[in-house]
C-alpha atoms as a PDB file:
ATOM      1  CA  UNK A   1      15.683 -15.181   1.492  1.00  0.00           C
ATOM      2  CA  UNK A   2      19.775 -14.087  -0.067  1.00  0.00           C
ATOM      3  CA  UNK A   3      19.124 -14.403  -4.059  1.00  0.00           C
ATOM      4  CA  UNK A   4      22.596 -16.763  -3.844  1.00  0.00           C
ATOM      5  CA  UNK A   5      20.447 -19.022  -1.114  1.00  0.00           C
ATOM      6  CA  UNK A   6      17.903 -19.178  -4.040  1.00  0.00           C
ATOM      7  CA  UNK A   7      20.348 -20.244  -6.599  1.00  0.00           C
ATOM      8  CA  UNK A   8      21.828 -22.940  -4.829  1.00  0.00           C
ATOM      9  CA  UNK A   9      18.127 -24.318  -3.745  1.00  0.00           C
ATOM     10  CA  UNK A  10      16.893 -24.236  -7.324  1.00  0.00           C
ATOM     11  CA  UNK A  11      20.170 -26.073  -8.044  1.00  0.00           C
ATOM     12  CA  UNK A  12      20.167 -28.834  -5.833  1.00  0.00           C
ATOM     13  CA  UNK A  13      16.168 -29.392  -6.613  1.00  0.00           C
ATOM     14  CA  UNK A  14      17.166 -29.350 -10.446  1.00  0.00           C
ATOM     15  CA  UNK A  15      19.761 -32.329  -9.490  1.00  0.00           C
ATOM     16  CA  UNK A  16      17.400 -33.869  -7.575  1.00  0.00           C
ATOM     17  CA  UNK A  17      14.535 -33.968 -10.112  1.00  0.00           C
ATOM     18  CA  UNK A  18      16.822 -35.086 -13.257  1.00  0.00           C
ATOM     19  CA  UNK A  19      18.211 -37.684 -11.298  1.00  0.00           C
ATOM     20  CA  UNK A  20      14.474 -38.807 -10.632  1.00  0.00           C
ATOM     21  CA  UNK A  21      13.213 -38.956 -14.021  1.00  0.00           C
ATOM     22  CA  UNK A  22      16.673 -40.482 -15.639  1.00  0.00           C
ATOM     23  CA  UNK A  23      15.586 -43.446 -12.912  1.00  0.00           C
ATOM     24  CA  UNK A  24      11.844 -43.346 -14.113  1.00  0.00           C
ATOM     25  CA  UNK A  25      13.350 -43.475 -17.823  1.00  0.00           C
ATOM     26  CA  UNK A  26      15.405 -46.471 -17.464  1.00  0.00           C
ATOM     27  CA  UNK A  27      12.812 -48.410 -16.093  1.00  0.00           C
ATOM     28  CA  UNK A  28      10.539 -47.285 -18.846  1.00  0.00           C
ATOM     29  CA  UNK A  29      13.861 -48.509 -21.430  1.00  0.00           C
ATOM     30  CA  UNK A  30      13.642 -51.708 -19.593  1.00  0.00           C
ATOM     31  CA  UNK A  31       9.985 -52.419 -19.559  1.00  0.00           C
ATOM     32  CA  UNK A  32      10.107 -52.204 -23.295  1.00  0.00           C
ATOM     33  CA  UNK A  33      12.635 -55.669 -23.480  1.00  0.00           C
ATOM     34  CA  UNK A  34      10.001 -58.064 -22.366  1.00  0.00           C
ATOM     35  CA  UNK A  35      13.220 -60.148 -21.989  1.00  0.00           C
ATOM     36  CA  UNK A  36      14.292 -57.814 -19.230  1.00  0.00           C
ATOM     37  CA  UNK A  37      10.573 -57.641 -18.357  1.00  0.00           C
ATOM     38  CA  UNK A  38      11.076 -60.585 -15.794  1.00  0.00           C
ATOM     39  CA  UNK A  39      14.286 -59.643 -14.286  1.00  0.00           C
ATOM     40  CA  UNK A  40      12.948 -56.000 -13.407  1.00  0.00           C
ATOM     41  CA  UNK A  41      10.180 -57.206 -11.289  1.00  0.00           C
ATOM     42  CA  UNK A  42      12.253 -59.419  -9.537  1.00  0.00           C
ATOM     43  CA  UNK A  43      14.928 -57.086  -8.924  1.00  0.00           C
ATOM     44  CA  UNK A  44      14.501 -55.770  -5.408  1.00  0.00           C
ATOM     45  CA  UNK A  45      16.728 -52.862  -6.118  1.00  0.00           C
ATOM     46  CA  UNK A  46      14.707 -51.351  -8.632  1.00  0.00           C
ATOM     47  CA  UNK A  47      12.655 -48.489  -8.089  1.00  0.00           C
ATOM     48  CA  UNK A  48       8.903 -48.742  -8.383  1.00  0.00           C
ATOM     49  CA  UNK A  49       6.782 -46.689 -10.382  1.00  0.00           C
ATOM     50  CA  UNK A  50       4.446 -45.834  -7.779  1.00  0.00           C
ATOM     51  CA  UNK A  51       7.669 -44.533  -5.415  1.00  0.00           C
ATOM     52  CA  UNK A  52       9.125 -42.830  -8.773  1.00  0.00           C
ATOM     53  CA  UNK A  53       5.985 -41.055  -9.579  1.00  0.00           C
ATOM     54  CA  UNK A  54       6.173 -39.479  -5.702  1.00  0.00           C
ATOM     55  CA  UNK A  55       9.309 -38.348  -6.376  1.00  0.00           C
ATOM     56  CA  UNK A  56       9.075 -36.450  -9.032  1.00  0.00           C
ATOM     57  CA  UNK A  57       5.707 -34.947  -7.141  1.00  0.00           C
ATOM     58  CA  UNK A  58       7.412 -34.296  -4.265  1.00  0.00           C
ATOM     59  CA  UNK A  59      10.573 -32.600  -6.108  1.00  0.00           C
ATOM     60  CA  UNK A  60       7.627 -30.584  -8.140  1.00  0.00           C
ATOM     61  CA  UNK A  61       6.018 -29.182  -5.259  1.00  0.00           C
ATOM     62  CA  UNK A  62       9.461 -28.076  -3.859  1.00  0.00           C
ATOM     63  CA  UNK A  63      10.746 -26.469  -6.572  1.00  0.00           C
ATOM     64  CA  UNK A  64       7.291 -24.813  -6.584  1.00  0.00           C
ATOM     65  CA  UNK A  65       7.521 -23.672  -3.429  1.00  0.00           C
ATOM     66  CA  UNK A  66      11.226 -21.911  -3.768  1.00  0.00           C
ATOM     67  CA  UNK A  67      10.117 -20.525  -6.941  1.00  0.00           C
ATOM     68  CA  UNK A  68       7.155 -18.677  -5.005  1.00  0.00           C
ATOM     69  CA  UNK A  69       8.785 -17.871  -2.063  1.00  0.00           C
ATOM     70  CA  UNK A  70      11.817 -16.613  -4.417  1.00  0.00           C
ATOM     71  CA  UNK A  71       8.797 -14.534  -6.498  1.00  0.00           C
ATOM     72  CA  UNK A  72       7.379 -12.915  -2.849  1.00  0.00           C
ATOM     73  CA  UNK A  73      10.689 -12.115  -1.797  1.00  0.00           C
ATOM     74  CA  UNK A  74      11.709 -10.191  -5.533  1.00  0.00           C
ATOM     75  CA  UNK A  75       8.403  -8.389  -5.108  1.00  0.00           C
ATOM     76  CA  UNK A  76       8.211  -6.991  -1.267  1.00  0.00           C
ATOM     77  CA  UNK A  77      12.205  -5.979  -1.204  1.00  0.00           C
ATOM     78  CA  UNK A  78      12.191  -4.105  -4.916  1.00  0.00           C
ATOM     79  CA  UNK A  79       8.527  -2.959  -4.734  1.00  0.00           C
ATOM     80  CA  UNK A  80       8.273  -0.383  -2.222  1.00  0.00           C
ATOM     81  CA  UNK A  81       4.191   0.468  -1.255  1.00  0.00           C
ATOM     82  CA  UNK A  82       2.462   3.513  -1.187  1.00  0.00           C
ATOM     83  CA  UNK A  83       1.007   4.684   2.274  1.00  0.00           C
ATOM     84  CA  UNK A  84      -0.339   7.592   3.666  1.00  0.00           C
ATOM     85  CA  UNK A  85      -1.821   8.737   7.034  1.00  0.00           C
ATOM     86  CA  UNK A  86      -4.819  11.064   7.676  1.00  0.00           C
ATOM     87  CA  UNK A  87      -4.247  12.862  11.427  1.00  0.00           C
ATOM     88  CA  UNK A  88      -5.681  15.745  13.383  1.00  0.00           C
ATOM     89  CA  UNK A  89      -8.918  15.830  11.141  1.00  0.00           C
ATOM     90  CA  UNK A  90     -11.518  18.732  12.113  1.00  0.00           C
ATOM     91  CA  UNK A  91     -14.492  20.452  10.561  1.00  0.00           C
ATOM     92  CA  UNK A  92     -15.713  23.575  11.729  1.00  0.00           C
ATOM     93  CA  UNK A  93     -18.742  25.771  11.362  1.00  0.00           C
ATOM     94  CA  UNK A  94     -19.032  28.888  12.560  1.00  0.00           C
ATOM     95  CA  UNK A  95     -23.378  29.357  13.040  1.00  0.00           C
ATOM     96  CA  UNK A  96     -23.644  31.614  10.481  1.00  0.00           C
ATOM     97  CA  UNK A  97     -22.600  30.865   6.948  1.00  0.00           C
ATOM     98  CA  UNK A  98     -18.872  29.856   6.852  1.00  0.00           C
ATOM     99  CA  UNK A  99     -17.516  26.468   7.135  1.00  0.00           C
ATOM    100  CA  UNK A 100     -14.174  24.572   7.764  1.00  0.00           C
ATOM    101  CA  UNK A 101     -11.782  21.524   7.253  1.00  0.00           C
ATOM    102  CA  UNK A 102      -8.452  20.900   8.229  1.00  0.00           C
ATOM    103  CA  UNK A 103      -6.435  17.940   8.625  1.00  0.00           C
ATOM    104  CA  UNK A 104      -2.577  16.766   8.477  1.00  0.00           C
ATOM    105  CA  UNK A 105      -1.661  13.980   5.912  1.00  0.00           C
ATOM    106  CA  UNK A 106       1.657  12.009   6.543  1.00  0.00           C
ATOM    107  CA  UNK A 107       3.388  10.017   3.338  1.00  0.00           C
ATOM    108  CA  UNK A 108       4.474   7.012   5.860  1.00  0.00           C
ATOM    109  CA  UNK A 109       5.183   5.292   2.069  1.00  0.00           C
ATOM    110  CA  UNK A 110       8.170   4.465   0.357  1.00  0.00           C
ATOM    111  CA  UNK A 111       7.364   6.401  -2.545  1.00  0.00           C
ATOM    112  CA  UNK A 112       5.908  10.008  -3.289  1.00  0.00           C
ATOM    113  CA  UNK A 113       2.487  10.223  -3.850  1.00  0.00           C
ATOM    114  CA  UNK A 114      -0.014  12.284  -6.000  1.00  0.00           C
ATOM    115  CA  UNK A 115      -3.058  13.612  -4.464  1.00  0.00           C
ATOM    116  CA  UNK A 116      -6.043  13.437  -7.346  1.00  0.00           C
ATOM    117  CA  UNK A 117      -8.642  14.593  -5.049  1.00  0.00           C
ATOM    118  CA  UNK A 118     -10.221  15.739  -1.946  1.00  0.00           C
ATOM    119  CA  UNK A 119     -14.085  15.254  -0.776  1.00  0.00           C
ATOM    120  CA  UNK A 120     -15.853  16.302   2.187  1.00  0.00           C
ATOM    121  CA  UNK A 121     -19.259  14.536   2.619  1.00  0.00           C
ATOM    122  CA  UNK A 122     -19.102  12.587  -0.514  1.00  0.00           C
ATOM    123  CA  UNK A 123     -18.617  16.203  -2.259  1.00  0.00           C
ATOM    124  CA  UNK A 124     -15.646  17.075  -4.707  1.00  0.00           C
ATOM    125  CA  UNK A 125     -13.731  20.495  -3.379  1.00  0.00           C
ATOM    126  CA  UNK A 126     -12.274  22.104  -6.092  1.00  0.00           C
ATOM    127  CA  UNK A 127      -8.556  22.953  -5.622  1.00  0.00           C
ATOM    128  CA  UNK A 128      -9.172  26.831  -5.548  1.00  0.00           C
ATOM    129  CA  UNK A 129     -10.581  26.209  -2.020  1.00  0.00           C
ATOM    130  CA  UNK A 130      -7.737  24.212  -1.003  1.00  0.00           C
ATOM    131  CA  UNK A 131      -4.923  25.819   1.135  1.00  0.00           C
ATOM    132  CA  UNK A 132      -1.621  23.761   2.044  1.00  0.00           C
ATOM    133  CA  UNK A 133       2.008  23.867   3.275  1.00  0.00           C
ATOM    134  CA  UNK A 134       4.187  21.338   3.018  1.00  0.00           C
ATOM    135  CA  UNK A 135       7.046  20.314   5.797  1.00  0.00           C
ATOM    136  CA  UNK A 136       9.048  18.092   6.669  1.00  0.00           C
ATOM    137  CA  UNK A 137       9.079  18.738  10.459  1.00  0.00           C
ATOM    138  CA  UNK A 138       6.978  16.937  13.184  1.00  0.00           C
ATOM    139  CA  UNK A 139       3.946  18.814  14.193  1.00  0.00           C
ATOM    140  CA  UNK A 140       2.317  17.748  17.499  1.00  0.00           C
ATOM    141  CA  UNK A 141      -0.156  20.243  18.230  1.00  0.00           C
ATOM    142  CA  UNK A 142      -3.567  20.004  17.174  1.00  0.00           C
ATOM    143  CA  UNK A 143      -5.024  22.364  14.069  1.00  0.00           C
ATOM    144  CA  UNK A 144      -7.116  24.875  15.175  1.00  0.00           C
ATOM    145  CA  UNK A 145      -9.233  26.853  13.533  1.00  0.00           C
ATOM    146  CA  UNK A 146      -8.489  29.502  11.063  1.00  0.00           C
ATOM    147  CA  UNK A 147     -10.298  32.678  10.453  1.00  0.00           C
ATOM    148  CA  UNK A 148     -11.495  32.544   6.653  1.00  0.00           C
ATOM    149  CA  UNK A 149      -9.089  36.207   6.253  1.00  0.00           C
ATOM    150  CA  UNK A 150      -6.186  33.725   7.152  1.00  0.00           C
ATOM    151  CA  UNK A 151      -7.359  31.208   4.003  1.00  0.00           C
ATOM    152  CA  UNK A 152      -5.896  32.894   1.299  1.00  0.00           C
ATOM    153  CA  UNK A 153      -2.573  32.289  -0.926  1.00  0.00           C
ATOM    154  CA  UNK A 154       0.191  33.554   1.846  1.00  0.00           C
ATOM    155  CA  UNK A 155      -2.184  32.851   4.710  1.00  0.00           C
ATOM    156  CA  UNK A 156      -0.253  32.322   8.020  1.00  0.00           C
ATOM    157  CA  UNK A 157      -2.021  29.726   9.970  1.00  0.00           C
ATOM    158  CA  UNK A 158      -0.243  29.507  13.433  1.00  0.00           C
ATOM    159  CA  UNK A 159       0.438  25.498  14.645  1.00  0.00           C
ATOM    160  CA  UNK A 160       1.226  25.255  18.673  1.00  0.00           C
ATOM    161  CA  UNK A 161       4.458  28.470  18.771  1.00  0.00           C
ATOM    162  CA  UNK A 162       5.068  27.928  14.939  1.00  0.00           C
ATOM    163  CA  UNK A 163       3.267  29.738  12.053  1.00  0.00           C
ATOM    164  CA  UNK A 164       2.809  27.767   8.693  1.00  0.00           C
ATOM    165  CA  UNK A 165       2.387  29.632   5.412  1.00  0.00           C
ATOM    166  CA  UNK A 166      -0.175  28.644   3.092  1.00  0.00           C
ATOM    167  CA  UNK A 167      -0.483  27.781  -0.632  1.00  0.00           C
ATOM    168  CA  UNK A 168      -3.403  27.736  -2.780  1.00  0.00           C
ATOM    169  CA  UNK A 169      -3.791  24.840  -4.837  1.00  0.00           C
ATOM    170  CA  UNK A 170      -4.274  24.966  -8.507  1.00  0.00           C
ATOM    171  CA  UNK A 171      -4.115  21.187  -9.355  1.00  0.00           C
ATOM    172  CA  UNK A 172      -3.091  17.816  -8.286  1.00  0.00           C
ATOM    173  CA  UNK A 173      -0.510  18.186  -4.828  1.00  0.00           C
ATOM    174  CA  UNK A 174       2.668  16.025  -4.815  1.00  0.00           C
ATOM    175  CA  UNK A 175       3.541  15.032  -1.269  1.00  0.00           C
ATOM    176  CA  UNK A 176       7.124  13.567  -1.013  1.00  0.00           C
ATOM    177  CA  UNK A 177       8.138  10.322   1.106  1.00  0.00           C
ATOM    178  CA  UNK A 178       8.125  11.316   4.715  1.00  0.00           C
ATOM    179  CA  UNK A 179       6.975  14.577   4.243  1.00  0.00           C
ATOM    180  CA  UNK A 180       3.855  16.431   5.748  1.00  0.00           C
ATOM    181  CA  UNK A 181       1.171  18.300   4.273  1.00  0.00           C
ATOM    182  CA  UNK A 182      -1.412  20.881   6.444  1.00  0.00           C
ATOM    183  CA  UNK A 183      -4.211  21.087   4.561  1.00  0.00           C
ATOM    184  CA  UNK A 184      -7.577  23.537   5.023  1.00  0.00           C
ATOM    185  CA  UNK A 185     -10.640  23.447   2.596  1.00  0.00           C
ATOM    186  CA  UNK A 186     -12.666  27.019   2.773  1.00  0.00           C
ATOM    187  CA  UNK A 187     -15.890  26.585   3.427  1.00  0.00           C
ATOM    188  CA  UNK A 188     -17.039  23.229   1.661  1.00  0.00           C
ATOM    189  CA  UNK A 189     -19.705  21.699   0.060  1.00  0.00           C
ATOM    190  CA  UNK A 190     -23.069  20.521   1.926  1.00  0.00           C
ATOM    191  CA  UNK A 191     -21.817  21.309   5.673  1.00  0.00           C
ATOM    192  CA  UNK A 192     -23.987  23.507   7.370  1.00  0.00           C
ATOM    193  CA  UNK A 193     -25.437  24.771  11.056  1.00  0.00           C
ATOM    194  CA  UNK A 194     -27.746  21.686  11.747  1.00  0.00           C
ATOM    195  CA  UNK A 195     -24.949  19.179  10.997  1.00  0.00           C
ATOM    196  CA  UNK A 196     -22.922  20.381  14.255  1.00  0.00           C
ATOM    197  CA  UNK A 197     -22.249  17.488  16.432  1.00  0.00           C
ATOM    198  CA  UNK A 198     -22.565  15.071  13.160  1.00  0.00           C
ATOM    199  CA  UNK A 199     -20.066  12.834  12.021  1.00  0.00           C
ATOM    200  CA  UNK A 200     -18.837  14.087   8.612  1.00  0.00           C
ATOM    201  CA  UNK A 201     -15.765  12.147   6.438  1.00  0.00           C
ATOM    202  CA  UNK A 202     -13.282  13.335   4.835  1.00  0.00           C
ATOM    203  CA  UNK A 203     -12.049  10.974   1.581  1.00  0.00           C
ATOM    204  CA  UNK A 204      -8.254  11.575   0.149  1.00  0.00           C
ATOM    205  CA  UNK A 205      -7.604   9.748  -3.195  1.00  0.00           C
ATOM    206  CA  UNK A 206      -4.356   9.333  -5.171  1.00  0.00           C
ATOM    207  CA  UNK A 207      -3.606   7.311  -8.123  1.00  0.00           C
ATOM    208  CA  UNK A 208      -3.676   4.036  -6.422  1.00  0.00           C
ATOM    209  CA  UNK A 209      -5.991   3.944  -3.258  1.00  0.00           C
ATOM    210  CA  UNK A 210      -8.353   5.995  -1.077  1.00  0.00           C
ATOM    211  CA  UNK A 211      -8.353   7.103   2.524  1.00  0.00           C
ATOM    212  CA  UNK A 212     -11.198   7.301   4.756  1.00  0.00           C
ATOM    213  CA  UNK A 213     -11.375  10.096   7.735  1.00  0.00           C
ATOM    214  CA  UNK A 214     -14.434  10.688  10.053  1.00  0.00           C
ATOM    215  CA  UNK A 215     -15.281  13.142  12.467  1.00  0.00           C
ATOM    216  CA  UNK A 216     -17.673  14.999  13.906  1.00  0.00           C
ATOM    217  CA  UNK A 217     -18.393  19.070  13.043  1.00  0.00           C
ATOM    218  CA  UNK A 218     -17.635  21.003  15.845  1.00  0.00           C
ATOM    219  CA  UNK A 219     -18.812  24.849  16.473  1.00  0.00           C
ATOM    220  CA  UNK A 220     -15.447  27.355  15.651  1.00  0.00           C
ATOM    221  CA  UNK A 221     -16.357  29.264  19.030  1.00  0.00           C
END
């Protein structure tokens, strides 16, 4: 709803409502006269109390109502929401004794966002196992699997015909407002051999919410 819209409700409903209670105050003036006491019940003209009281309930709930709509609309059009999106998700193991994650987070929000921390399985990864890039190009193809050589600072991890670079993480990761993030965790926590072909999440947090990713581990060849 236009703010000036607003104004002139609230306006009119102000009119409206002192109008109603000047009415509701004469009558009270006159009631007091019990002189006049007479003449006001037999003037037909005269509001009733009842009918006065309904206005000003009416007019109340009104002006109520443009006041909260007014609030809603100040709050969704200034306040813009934080939202990000968890694609592509994959953990790998390889049989033996090395283990993978990788998965593509989108900031569909309106404002950047801080990423406090990533767990696999309930389990805290510390950020020294954490290797990102950041773009802000589209990326279709599905993440495959990287060879743990490839997981280190400077890494080149090769996406459909393009090949990503790769940043270690030392502490909290700022993702920007329509910008993509390729993230792989070496070899984490409490994922081993037996738990191929089990369903393992994946939980993102930031300052304000959590995201929730499942899927199941898959063998790396």
């Amino acid at each position: 709803m236009p703010f000036a819209d607003n104004c002139s409700t609230l306006r009119r409903l102000c009119v409206v409502l002192f109008y109603a209670q000047t009415v509701i105050f004469k009558e009270k003036l006159i009631l007091l006269h019990g002189e006049k006491k007479m003449k006001l019940l037999k003037n037909k003209k005269a509001l009733s109390t009842v009918v006065t009281t309904l206005i000003i309930l009416v007019v109340s709930v009104l002006l109520a109502t443009v006041v909260t709509f007014y609030a809603i609309n100040v709050t969704t059009t200034r306040v813009q929401e934080e939202s990000i999106q968890v694609f592509k998700l994959h953990t790998w193991h390889n049989g033996t004794n090395f283990a993978e994650t990788a998965f593509l987070i989108i900031n569909t929000g309106g404002r950047d966002v801080v990423l406090d921390k990533i767990t696999v399985r309930g389990q805290e990864c510390t950020w020294t196992d954490i290797y990102y890039n950041k773009t802000q190009t589209t990326i279709n193809a599905d993440l495959p699997f990287a060879a743990s050589a490839n997981l280190t600072d400077g890494g080149i991890v090769k996406i459909g015909t393009t090949d990503y670079k790769l940043a270690k993480a030392s502490d909290d990761l700022i993702l920007k407002s329509g910008w993509s993030m390729i993230v792989y965790i070496y070899n984490p926590d409490h994922v081993s051999v037996s738990d191929i072909g089990v369903t393992v999440g994946i939980t993102v947090f930031t300052a304000n919410a959590q995201y929730y990713k499942e899927a199941n581990v898959e063998a790396s060849s």
